[in-house]
PDB file of N, CA and C in Angstrom:
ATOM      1  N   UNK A   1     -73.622 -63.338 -30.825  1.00  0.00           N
ATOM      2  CA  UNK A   1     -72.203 -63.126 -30.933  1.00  0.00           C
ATOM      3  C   UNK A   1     -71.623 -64.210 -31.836  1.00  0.00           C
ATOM      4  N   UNK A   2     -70.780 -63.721 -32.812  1.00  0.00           N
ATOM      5  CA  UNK A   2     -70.399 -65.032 -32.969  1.00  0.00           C
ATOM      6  C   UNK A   2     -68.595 -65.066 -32.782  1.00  0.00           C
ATOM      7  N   UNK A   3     -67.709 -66.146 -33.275  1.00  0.00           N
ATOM      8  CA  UNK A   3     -66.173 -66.375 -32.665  1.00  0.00           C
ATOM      9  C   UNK A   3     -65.767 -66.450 -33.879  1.00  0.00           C
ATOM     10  N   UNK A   4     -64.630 -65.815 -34.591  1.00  0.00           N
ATOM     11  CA  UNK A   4     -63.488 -65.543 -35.509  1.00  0.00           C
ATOM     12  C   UNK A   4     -62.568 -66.147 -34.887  1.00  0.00           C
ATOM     13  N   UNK A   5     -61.696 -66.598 -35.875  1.00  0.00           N
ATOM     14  CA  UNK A   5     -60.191 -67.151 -35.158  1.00  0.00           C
ATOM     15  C   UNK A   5     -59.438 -66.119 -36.285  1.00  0.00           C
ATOM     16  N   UNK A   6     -58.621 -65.577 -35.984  1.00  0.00           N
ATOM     17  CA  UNK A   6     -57.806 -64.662 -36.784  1.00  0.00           C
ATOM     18  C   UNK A   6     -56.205 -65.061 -36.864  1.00  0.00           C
ATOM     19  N   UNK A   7     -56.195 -65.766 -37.745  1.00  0.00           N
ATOM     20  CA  UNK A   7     -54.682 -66.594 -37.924  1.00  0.00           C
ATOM     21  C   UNK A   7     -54.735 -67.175 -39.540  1.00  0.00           C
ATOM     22  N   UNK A   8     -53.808 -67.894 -40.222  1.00  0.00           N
ATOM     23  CA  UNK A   8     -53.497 -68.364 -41.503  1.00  0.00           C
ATOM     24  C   UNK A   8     -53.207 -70.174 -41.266  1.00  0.00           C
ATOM     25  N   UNK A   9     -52.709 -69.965 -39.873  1.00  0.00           N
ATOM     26  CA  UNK A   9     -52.714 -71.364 -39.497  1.00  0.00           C
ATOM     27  C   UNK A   9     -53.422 -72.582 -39.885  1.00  0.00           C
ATOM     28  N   UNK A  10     -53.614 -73.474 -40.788  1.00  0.00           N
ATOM     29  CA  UNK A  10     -54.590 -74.196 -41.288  1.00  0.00           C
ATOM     30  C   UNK A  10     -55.136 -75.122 -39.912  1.00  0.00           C
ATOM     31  N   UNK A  11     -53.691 -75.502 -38.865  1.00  0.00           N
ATOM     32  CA  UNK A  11     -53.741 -76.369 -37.678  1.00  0.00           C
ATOM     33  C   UNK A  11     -55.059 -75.559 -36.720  1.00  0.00           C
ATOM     34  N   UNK A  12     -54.236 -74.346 -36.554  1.00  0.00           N
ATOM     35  CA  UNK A  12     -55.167 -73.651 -35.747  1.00  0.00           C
ATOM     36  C   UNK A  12     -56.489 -73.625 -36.077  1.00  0.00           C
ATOM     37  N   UNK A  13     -56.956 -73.284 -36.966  1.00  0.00           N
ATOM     38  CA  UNK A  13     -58.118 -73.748 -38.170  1.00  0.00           C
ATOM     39  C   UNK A  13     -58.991 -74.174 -37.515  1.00  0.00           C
ATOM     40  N   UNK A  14     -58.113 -76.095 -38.045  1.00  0.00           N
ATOM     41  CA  UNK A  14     -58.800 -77.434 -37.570  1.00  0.00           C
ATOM     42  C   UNK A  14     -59.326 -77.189 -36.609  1.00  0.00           C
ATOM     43  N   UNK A  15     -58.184 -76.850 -35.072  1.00  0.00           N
ATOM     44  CA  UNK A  15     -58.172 -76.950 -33.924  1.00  0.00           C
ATOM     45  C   UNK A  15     -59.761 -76.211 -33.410  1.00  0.00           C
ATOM     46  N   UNK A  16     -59.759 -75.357 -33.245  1.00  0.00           N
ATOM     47  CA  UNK A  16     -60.794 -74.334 -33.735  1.00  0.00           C
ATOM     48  C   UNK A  16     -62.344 -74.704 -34.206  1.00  0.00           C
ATOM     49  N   UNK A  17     -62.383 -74.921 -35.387  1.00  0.00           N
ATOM     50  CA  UNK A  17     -63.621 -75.478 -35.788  1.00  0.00           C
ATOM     51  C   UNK A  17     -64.145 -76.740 -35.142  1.00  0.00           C
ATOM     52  N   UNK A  18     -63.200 -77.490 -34.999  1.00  0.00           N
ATOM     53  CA  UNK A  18     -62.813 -79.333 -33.828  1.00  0.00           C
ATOM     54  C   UNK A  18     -64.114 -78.566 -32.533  1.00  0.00           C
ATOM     55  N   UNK A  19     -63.566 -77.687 -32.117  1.00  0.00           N
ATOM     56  CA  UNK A  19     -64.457 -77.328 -30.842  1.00  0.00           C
ATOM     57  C   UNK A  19     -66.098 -76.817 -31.259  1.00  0.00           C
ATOM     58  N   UNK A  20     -66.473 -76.522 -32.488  1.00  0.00           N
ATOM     59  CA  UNK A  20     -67.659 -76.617 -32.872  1.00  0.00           C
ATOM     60  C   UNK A  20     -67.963 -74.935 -32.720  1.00  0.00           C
ATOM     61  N   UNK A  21     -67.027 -74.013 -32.152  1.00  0.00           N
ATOM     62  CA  UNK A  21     -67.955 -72.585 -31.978  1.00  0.00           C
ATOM     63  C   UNK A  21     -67.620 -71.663 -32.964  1.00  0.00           C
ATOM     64  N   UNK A  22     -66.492 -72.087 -34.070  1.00  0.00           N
ATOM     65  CA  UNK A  22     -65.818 -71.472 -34.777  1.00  0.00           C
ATOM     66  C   UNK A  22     -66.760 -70.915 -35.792  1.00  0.00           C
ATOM     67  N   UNK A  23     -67.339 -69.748 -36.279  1.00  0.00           N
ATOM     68  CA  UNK A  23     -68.036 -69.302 -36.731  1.00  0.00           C
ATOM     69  C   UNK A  23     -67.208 -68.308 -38.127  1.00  0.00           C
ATOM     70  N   UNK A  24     -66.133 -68.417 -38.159  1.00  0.00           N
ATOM     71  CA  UNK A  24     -65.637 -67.596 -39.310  1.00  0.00           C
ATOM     72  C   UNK A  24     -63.705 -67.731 -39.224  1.00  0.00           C
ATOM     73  N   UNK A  25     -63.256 -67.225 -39.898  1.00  0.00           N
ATOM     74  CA  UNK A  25     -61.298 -66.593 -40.053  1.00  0.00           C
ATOM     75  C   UNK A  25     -61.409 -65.576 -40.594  1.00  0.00           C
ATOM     76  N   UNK A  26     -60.669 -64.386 -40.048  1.00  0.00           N
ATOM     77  CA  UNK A  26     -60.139 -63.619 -40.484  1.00  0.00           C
ATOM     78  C   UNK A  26     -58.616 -63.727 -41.146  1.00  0.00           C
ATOM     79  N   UNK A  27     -57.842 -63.642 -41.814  1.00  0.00           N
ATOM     80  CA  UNK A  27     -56.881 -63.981 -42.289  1.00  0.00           C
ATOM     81  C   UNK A  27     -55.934 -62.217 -43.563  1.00  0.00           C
ATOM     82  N   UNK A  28     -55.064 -62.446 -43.348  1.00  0.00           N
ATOM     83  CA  UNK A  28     -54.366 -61.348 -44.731  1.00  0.00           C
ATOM     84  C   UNK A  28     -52.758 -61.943 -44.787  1.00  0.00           C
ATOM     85  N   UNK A  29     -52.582 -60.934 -45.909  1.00  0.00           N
ATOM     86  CA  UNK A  29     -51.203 -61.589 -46.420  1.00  0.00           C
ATOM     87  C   UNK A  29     -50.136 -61.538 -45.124  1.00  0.00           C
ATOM     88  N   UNK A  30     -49.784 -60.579 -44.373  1.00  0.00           N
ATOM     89  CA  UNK A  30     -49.087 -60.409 -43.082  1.00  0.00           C
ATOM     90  C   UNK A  30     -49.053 -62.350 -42.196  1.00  0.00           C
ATOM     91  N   UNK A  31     -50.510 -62.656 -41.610  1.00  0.00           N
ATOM     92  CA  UNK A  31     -50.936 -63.555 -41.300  1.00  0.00           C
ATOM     93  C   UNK A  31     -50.127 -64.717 -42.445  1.00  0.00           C
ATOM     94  N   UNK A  32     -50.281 -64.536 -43.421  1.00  0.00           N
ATOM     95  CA  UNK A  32     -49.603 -66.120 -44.236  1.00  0.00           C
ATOM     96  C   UNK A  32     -48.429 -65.661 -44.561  1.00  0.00           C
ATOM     97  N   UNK A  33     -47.821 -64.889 -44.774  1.00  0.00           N
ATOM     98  CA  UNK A  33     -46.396 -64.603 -44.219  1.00  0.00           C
ATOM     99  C   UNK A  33     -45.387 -65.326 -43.352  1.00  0.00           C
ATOM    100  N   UNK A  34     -46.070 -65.065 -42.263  1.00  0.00           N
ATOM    101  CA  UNK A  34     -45.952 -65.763 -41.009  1.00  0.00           C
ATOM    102  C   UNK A  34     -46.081 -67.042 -40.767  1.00  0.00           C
ATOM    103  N   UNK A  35     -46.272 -67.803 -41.895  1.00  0.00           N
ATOM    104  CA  UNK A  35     -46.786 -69.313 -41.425  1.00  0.00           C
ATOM    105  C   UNK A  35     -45.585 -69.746 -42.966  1.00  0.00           C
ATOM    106  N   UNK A  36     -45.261 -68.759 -43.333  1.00  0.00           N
ATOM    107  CA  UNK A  36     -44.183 -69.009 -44.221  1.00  0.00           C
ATOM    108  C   UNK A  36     -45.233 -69.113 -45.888  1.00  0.00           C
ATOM    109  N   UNK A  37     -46.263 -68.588 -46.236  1.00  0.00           N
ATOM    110  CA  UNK A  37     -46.905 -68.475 -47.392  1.00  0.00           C
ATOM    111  C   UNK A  37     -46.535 -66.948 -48.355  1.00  0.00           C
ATOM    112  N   UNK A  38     -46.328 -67.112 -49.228  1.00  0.00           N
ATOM    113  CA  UNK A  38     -46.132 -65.884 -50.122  1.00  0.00           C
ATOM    114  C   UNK A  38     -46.742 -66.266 -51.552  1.00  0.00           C
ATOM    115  N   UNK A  39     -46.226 -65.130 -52.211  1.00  0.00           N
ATOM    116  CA  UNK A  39     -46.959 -65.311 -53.741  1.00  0.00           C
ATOM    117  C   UNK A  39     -48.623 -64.913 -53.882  1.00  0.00           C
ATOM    118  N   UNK A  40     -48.863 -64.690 -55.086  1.00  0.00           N
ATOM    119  CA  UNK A  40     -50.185 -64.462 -55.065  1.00  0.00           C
ATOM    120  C   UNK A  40     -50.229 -65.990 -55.404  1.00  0.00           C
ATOM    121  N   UNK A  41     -50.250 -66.992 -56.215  1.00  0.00           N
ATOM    122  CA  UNK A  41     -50.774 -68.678 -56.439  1.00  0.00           C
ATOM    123  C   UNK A  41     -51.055 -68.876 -55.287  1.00  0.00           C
ATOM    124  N   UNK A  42     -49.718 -68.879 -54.337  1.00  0.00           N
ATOM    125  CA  UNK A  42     -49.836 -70.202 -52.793  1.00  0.00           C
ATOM    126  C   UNK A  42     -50.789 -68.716 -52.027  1.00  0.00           C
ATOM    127  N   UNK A  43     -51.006 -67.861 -51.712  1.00  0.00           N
ATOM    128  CA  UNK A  43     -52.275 -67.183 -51.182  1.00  0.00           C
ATOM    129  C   UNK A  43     -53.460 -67.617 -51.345  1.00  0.00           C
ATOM    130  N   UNK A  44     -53.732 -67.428 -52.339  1.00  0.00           N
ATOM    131  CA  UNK A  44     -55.130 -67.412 -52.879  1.00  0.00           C
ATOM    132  C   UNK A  44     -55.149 -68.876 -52.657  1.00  0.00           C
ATOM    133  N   UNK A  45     -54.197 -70.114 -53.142  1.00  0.00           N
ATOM    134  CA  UNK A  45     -54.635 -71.730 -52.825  1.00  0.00           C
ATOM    135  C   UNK A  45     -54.845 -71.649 -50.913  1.00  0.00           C
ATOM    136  N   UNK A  46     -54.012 -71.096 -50.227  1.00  0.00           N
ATOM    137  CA  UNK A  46     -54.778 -71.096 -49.228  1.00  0.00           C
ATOM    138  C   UNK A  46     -55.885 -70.371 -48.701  1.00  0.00           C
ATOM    139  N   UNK A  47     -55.810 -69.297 -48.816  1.00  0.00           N
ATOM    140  CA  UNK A  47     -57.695 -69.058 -49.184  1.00  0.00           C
ATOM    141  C   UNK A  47     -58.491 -69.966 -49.034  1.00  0.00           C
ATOM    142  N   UNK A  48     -58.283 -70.732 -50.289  1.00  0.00           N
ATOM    143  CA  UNK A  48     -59.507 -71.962 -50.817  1.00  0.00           C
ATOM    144  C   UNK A  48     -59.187 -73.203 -49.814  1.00  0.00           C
ATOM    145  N   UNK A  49     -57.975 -73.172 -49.287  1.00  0.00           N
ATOM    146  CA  UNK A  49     -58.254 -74.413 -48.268  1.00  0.00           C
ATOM    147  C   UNK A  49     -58.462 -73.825 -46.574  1.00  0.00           C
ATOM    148  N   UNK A  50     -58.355 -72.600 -46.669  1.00  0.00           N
ATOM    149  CA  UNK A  50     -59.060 -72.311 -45.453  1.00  0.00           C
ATOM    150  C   UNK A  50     -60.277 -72.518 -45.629  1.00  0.00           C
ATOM    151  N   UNK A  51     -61.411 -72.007 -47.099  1.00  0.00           N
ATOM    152  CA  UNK A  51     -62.901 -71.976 -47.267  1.00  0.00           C
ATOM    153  C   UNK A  51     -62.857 -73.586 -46.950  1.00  0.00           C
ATOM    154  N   UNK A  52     -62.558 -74.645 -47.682  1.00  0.00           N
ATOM    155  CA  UNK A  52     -62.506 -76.224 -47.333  1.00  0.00           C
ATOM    156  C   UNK A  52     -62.915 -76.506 -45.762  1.00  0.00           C
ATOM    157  N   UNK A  53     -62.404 -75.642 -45.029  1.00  0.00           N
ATOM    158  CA  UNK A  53     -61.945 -76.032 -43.204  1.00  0.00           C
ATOM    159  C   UNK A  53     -63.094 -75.509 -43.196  1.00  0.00           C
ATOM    160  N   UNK A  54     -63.418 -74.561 -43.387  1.00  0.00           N
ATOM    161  CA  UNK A  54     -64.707 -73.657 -42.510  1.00  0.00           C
ATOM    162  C   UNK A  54     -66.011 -73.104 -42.876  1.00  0.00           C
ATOM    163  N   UNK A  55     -66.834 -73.848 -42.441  1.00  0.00           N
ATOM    164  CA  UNK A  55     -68.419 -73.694 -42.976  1.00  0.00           C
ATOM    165  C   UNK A  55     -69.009 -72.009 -43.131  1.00  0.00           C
ATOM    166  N   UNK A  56     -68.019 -71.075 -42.488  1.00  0.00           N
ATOM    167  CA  UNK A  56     -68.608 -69.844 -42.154  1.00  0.00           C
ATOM    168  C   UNK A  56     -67.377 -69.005 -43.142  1.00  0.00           C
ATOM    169  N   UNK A  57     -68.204 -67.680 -42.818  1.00  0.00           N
ATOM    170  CA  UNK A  57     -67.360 -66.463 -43.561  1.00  0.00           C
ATOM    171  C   UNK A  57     -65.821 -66.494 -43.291  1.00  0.00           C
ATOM    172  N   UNK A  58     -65.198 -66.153 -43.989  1.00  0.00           N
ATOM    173  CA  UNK A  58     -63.441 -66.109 -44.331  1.00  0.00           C
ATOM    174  C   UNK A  58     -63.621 -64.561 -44.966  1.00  0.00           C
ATOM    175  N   UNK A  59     -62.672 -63.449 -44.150  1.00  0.00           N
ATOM    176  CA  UNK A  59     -62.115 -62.126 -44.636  1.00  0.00           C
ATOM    177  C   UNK A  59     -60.711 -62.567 -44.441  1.00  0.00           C
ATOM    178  N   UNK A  60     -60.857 -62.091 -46.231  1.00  0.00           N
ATOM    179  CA  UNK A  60     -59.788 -62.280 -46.642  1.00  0.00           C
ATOM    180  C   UNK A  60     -59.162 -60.956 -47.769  1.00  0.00           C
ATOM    181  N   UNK A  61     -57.893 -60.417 -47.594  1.00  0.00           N
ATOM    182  CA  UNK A  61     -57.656 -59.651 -48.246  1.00  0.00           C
ATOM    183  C   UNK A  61     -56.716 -59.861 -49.195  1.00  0.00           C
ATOM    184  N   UNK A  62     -56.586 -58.570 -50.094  1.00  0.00           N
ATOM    185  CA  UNK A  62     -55.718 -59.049 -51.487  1.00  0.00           C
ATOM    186  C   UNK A  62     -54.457 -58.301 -51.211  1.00  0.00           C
ATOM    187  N   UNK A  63     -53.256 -58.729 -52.024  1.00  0.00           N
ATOM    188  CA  UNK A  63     -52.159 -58.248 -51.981  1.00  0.00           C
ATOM    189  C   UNK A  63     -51.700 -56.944 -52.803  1.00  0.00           C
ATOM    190  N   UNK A  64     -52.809 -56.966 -54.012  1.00  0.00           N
ATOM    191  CA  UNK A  64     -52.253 -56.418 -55.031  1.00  0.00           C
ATOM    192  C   UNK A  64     -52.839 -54.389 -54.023  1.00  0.00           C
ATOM    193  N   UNK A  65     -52.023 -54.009 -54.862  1.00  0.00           N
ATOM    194  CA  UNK A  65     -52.389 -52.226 -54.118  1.00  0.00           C
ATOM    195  C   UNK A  65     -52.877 -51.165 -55.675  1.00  0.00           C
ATOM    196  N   UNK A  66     -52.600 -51.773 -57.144  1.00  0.00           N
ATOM    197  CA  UNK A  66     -53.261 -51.141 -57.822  1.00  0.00           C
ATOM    198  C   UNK A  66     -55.055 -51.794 -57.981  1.00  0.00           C
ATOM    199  N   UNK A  67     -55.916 -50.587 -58.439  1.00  0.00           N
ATOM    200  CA  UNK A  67     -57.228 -51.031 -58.915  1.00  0.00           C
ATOM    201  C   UNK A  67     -57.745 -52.116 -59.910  1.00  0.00           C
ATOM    202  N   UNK A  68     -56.979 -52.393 -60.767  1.00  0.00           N
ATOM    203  CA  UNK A  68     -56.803 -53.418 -61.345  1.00  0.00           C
ATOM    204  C   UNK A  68     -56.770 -54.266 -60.821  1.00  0.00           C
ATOM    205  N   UNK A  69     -55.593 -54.666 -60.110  1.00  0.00           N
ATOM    206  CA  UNK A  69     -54.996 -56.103 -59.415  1.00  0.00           C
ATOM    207  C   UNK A  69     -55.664 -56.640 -58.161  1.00  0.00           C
ATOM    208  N   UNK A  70     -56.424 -55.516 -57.626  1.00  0.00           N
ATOM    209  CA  UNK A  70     -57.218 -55.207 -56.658  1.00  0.00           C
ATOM    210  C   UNK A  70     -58.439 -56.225 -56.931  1.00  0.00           C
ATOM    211  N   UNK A  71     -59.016 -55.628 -58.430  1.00  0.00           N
ATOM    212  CA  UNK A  71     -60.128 -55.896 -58.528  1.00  0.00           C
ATOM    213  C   UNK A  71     -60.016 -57.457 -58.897  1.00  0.00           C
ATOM    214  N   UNK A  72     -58.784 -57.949 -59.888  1.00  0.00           N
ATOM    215  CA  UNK A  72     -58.475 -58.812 -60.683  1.00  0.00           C
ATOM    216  C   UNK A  72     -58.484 -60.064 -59.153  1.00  0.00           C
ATOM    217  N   UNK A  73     -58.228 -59.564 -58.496  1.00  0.00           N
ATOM    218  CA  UNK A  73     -57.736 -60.818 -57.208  1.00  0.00           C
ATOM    219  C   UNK A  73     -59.194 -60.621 -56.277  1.00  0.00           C
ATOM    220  N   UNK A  74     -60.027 -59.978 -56.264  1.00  0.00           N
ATOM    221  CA  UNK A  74     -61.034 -59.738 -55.658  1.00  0.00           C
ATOM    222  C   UNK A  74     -61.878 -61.079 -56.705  1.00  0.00           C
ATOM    223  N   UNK A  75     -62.034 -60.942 -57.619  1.00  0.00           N
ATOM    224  CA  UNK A  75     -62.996 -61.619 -58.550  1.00  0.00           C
ATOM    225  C   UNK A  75     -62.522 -62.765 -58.343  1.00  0.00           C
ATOM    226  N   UNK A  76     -61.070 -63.543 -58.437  1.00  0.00           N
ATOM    227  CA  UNK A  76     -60.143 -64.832 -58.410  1.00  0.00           C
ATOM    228  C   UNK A  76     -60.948 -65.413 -56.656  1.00  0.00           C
ATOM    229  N   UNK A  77     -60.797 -64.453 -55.741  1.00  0.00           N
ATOM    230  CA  UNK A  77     -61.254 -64.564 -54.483  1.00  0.00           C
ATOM    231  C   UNK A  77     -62.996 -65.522 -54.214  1.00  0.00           C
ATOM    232  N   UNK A  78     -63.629 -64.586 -55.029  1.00  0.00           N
ATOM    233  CA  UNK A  78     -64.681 -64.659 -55.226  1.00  0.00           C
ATOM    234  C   UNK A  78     -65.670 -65.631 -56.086  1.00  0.00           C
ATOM    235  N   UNK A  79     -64.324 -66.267 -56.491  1.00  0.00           N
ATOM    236  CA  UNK A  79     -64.951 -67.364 -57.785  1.00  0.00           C
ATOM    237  C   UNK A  79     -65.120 -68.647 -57.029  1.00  0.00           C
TER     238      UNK A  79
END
């Protein structure tokens, strides 16, 4: 089995991984919304400082809704 924390929270994050069982984040734009994040720049920079926090997998989704922008932020994701 393993434990997801599903939040944008960077605290919660910490908190989380701190206990050693944290095995991944789930995260989307809704989620950083909520913590007061918008934009595609400040998204995607948190992205990369959630990957920073956490040794394990991060699902993470894109904002954009055409195939292009889709793909264009998939690759940015991925780099």
């Amino acid at each position: 089995m393993k434990f997801f924390i599903d939040t944008a929270s960077l605290e919660q994050i910490r908190e989380a991984h701190a206990l050693g069982v944290l095995d991944g984040v789930t995260t989307n734009p809704s989620l950083m919304a909520k913590e007061g994040i918008s934009g595609e720049e400040r998204i995607i920079q948190h992205y990369i400082d959630i990957c920073e926090i956490v040794d394990g997998d991060v699902s993470a989704e894109v904002i954009a809704t055409d195939f292009e922008g889709i793909v264009r932020e998939g690759e940015r994701l991925a780099a």
